[in-house]
N, C-alpha and C. Protein backbone atom coordinates (compact mmCIF):
# COMPACT_ATOMS: atom_id res chain seq x y z
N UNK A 1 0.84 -1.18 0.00
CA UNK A 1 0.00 0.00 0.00
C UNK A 1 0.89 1.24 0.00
N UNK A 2 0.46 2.17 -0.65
CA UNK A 2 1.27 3.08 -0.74
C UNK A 2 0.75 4.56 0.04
N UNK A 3 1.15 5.25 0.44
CA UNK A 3 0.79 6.36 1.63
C UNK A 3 0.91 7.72 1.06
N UNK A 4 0.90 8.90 1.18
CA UNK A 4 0.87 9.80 0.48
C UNK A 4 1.43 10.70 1.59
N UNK A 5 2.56 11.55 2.02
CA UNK A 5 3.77 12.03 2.44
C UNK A 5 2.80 13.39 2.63
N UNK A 6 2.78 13.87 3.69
CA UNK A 6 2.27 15.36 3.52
C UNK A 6 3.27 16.60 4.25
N UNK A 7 3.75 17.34 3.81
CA UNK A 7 4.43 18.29 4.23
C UNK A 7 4.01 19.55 5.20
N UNK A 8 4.34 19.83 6.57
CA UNK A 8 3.76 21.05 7.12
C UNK A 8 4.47 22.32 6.26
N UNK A 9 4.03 23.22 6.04
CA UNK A 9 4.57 24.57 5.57
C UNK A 9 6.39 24.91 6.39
N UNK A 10 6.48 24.28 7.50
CA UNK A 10 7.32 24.94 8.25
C UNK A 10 8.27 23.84 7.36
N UNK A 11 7.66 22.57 6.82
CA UNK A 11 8.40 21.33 6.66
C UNK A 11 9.20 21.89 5.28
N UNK A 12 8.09 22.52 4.66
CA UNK A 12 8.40 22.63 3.11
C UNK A 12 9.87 23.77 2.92
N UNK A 13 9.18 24.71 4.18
CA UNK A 13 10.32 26.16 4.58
C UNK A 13 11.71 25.39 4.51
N UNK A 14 11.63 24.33 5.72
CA UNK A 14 13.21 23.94 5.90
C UNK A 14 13.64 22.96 4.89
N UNK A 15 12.85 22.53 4.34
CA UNK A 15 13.12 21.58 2.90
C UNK A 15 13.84 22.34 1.23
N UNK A 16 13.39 23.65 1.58
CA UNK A 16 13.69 24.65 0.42
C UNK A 16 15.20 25.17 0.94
N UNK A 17 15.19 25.31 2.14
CA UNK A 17 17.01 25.97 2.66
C UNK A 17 17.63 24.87 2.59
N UNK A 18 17.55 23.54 2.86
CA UNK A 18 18.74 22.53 2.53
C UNK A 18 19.68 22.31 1.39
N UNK A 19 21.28 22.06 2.07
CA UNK A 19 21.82 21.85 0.58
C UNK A 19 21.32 21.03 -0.57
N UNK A 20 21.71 20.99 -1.32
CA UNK A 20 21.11 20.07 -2.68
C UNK A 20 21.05 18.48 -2.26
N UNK A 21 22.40 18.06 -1.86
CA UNK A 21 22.96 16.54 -1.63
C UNK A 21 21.89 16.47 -0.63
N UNK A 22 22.05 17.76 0.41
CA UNK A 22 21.15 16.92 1.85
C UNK A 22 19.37 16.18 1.62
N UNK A 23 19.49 17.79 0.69
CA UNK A 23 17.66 17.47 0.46
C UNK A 23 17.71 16.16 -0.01
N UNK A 24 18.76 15.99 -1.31
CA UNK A 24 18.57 14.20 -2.14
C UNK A 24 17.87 13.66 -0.90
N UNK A 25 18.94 13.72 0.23
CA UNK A 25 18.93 12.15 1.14
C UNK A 25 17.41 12.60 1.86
N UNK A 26 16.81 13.46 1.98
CA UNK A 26 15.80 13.97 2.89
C UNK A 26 14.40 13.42 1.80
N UNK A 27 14.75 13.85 0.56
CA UNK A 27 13.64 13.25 -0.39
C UNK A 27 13.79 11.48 -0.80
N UNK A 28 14.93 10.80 -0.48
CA UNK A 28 14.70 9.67 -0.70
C UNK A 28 14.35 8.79 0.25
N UNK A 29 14.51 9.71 1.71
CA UNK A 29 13.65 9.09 2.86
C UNK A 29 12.25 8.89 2.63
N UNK A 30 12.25 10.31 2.59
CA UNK A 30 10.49 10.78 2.49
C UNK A 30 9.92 9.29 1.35
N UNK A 31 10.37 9.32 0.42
CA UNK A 31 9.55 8.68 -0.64
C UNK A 31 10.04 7.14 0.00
N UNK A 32 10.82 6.71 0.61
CA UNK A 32 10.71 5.34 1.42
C UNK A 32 9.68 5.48 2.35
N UNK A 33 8.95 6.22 3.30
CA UNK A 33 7.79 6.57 3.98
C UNK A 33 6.38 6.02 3.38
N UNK A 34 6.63 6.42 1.48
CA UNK A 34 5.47 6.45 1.44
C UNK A 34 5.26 4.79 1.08
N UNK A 35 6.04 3.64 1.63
CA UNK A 35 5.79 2.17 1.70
C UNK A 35 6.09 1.85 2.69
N UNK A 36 6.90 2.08 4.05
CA UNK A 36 7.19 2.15 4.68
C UNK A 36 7.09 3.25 6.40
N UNK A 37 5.63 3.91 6.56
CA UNK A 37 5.35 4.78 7.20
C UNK A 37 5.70 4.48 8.70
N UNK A 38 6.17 3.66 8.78
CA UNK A 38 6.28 3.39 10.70
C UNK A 38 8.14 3.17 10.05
N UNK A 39 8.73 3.76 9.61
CA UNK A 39 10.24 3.27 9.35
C UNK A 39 10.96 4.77 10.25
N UNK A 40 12.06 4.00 10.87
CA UNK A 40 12.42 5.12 11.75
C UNK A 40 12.23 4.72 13.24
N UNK A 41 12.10 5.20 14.19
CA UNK A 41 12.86 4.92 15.81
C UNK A 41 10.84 5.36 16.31
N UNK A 42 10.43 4.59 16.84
CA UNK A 42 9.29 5.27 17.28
C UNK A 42 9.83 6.15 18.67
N UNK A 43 9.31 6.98 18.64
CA UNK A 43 9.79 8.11 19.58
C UNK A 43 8.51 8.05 21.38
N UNK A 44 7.68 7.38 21.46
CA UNK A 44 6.74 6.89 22.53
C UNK A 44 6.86 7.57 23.48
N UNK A 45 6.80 7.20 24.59
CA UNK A 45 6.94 8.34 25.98
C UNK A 45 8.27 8.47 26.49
N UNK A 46 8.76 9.68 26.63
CA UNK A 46 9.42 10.00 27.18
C UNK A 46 9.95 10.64 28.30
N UNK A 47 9.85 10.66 29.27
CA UNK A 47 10.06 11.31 30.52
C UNK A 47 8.37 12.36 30.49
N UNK A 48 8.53 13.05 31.12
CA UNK A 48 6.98 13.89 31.33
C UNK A 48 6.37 13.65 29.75
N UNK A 49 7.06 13.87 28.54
CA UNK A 49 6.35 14.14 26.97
C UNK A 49 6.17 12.59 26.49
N UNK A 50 4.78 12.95 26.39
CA UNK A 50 4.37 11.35 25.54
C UNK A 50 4.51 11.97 23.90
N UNK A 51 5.40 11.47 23.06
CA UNK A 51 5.48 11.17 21.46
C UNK A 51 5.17 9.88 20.78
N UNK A 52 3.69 9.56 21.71
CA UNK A 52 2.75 8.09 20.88
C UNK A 52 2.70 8.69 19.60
N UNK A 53 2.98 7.87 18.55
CA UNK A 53 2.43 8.37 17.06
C UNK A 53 3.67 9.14 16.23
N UNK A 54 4.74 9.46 17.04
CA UNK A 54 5.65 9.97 16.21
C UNK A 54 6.81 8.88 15.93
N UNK A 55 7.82 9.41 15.13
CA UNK A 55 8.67 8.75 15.08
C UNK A 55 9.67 9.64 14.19
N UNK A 56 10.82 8.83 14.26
CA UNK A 56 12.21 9.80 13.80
C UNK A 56 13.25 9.48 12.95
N UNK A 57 13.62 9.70 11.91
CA UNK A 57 15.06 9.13 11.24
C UNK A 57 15.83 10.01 10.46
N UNK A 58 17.40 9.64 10.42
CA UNK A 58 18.17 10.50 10.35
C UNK A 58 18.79 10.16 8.67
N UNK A 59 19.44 11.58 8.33
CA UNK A 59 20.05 11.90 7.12
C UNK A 59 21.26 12.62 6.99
N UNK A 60 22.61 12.21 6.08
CA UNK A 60 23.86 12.83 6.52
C UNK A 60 24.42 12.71 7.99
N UNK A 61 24.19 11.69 8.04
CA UNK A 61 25.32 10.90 9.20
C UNK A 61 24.70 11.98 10.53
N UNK A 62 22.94 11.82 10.93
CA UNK A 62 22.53 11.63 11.90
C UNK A 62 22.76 13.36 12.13
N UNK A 63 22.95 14.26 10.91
CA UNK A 63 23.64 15.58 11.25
C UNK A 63 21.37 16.61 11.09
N UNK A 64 20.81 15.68 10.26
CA UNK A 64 19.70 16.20 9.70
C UNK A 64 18.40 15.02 10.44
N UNK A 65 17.33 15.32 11.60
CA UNK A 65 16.40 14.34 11.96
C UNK A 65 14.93 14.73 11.52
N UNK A 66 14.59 13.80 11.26
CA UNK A 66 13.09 14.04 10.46
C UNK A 66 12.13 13.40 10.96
N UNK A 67 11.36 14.35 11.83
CA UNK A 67 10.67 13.76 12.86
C UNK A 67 9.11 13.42 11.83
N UNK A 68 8.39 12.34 11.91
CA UNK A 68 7.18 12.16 11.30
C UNK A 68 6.23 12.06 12.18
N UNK A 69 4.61 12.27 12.02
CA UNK A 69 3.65 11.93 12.90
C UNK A 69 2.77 11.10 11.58
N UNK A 70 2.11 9.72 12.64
CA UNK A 70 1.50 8.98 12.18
C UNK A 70 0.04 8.23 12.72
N UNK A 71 -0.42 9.19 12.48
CA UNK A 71 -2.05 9.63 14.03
C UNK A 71 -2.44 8.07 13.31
N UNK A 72 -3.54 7.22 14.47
CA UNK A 72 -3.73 5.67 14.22
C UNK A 72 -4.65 5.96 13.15
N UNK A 73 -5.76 7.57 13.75
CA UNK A 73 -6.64 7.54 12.83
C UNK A 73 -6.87 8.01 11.26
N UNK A 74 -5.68 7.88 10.28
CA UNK A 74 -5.34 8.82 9.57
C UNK A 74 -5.07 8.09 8.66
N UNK A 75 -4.73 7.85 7.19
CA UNK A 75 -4.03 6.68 6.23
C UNK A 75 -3.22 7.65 5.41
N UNK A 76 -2.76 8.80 6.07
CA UNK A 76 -1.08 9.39 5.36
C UNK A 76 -0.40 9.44 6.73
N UNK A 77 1.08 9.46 6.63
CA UNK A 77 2.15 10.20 7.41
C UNK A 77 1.87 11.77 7.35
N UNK A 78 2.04 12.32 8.32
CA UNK A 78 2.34 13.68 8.44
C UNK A 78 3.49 14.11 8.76
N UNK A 79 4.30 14.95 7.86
CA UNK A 79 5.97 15.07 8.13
C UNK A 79 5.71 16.56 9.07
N UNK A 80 6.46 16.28 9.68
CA UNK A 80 6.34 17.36 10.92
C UNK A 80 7.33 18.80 10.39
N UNK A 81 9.12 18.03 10.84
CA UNK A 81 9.70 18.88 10.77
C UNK A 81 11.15 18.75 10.10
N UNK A 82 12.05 18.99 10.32
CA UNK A 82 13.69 18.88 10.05
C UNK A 82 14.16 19.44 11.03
N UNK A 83 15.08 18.58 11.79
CA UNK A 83 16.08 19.28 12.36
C UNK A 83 17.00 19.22 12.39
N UNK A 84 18.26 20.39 12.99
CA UNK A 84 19.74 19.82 12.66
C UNK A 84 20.09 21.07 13.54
């Protein structure tokens, strides 16, 4: 089944400033997501912050993290953010 990748505005913002190479590796994640939507570290509770539903994986040697949300009730990924 294949999933359909949705970008927040803030997602698309930091997706447009990345170098060229980085974005490659940031867009060939993304499009592994869309067969693969639970791929990545589930991120669950953590000390006081519960992150049920998210999850996280890295690009350029762990320098770029791409946090995803994947609500139970929903049939896309929602890409949250980029960070680095």
């Amino acid at each position: 089944m294949k999933y359909r990748v949705i970008l927040t505005e803030d997602a698309v913002a930091d997706f447009k400033i990345l170098d060229g190479s980085i974005r490659n590796q940031v867009a060939k994640q993304l499009k592994k997501l869309e067969y693969a939507p639970y791929l990545g570290e589930h991120l669950g509770k953590k000390g006081p912050f519960n992150l049920t539903g998210y999850y996280k994986l890295y690009v350029a040697k762990k320098s770029i993290r791409i946090v995803v949300e994947f609500p139970q009730n929903f049939k896309k990924p929602l890409f949250l953010s980029f960070q680095h």
